[in-house]
C-alpha atoms as a PDB file:
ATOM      1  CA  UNK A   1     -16.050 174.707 -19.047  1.00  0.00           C
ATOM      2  CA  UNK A   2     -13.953 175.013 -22.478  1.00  0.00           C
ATOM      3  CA  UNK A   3     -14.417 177.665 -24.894  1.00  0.00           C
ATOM      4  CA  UNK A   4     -15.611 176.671 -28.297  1.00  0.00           C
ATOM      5  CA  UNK A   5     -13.230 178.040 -30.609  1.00  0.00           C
ATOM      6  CA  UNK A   6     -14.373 177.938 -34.096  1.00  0.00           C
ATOM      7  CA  UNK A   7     -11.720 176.419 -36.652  1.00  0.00           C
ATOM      8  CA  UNK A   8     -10.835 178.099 -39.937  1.00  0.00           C
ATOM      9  CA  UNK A   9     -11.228 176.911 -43.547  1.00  0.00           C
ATOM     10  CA  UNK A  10      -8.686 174.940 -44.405  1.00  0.00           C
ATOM     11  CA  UNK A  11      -7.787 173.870 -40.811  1.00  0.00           C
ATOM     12  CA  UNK A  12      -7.525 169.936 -40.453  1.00  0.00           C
ATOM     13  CA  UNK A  13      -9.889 169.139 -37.344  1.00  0.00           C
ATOM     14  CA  UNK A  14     -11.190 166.186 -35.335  1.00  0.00           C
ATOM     15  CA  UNK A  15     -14.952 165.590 -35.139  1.00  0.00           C
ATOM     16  CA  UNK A  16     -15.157 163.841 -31.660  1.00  0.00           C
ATOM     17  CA  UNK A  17     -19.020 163.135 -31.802  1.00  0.00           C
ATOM     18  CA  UNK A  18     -18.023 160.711 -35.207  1.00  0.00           C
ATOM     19  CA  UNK A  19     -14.691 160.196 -34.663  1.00  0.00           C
ATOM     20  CA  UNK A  20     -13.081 161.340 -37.818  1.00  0.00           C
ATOM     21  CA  UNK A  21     -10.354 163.739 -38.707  1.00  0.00           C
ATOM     22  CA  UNK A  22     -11.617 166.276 -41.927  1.00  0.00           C
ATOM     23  CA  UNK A  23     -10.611 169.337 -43.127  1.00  0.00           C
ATOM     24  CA  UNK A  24     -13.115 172.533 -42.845  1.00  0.00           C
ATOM     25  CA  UNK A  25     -13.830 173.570 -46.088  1.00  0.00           C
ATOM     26  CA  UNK A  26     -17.337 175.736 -45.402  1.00  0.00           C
ATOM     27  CA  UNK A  27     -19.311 176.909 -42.726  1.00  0.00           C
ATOM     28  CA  UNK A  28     -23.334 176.605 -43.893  1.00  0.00           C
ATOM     29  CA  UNK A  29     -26.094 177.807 -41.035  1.00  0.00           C
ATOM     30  CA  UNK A  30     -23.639 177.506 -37.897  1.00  0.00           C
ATOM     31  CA  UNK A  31     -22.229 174.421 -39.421  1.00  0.00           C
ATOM     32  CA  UNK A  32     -18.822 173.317 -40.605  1.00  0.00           C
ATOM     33  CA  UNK A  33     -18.514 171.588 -43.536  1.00  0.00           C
ATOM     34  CA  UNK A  34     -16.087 168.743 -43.349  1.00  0.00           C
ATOM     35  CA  UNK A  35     -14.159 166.647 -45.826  1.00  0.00           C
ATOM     36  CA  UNK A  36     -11.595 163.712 -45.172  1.00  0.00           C
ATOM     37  CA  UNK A  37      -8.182 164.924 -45.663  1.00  0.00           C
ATOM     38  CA  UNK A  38      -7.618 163.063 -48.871  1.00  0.00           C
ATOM     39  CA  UNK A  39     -10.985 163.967 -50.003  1.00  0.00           C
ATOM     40  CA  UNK A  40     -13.981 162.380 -50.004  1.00  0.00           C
ATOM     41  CA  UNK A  41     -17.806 162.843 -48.814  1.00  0.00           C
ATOM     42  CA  UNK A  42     -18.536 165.737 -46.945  1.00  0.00           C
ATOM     43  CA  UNK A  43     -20.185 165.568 -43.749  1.00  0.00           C
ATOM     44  CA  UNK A  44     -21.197 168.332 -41.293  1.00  0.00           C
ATOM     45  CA  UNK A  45     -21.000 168.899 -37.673  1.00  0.00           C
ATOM     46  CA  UNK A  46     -21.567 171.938 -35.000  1.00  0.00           C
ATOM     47  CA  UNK A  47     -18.258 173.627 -34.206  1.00  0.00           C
ATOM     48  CA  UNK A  48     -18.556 172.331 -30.637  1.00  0.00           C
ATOM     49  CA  UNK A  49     -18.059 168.952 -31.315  1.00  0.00           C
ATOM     50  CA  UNK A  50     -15.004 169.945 -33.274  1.00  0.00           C
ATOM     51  CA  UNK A  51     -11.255 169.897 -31.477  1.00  0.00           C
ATOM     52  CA  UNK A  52      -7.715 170.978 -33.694  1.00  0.00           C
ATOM     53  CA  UNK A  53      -6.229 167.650 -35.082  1.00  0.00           C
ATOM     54  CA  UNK A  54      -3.388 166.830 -33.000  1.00  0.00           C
ATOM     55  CA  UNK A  55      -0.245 165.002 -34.274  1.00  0.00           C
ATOM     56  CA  UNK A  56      -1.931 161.500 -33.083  1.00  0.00           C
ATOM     57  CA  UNK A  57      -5.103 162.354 -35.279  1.00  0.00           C
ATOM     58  CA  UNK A  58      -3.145 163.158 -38.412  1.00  0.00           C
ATOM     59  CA  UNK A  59      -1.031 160.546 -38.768  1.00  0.00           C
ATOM     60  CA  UNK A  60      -4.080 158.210 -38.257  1.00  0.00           C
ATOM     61  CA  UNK A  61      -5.828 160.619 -41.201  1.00  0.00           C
ATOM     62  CA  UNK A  62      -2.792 159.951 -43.435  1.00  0.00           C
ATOM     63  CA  UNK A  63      -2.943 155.860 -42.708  1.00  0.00           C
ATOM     64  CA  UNK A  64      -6.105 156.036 -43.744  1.00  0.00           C
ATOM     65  CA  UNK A  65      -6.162 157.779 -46.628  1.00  0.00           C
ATOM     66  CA  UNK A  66      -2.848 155.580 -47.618  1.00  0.00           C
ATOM     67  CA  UNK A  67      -4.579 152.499 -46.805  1.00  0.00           C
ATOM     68  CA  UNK A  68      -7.671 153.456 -49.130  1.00  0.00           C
ATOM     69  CA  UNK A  69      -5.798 154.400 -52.284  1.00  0.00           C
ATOM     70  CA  UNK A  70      -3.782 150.911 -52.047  1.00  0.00           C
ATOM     71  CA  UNK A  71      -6.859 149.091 -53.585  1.00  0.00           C
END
């Protein structure tokens, strides 16, 4: 079984129970605090469902938040 590790503030994570890359910026009652990397609506989630970002996660966080400032 993998150890949780819990991420930092400021560390860009994927949330694999919502499938959604955000940055930690909080932890409130065991739970991070999430935001979308080019900010956004926070969400939270339980650091086990959390995994680091990997290079495949943040490019698809930076096409996203390219694709929604193009309006």
């Amino acid at each position: 079984m993998a150890e949780t590790v819990t991420p930092d503030v400021g560390e860009l994570v994927y949330d694999t129970k919502r499938d959604r890359v955000g940055e930690v910026v909080d932890y409130q009652a065991g739970r991070a605090l999430l935001r979308p990397a080019g900010g956004g609506i926070e969400w939270a989630a339980t650091p086990d469902e959390l995994r680091p970002a990997d290079a495949n996660d943040r490019l698809r966080a930076r096409v996203n938040e390219m694709n929604a400032t193009r309006l």
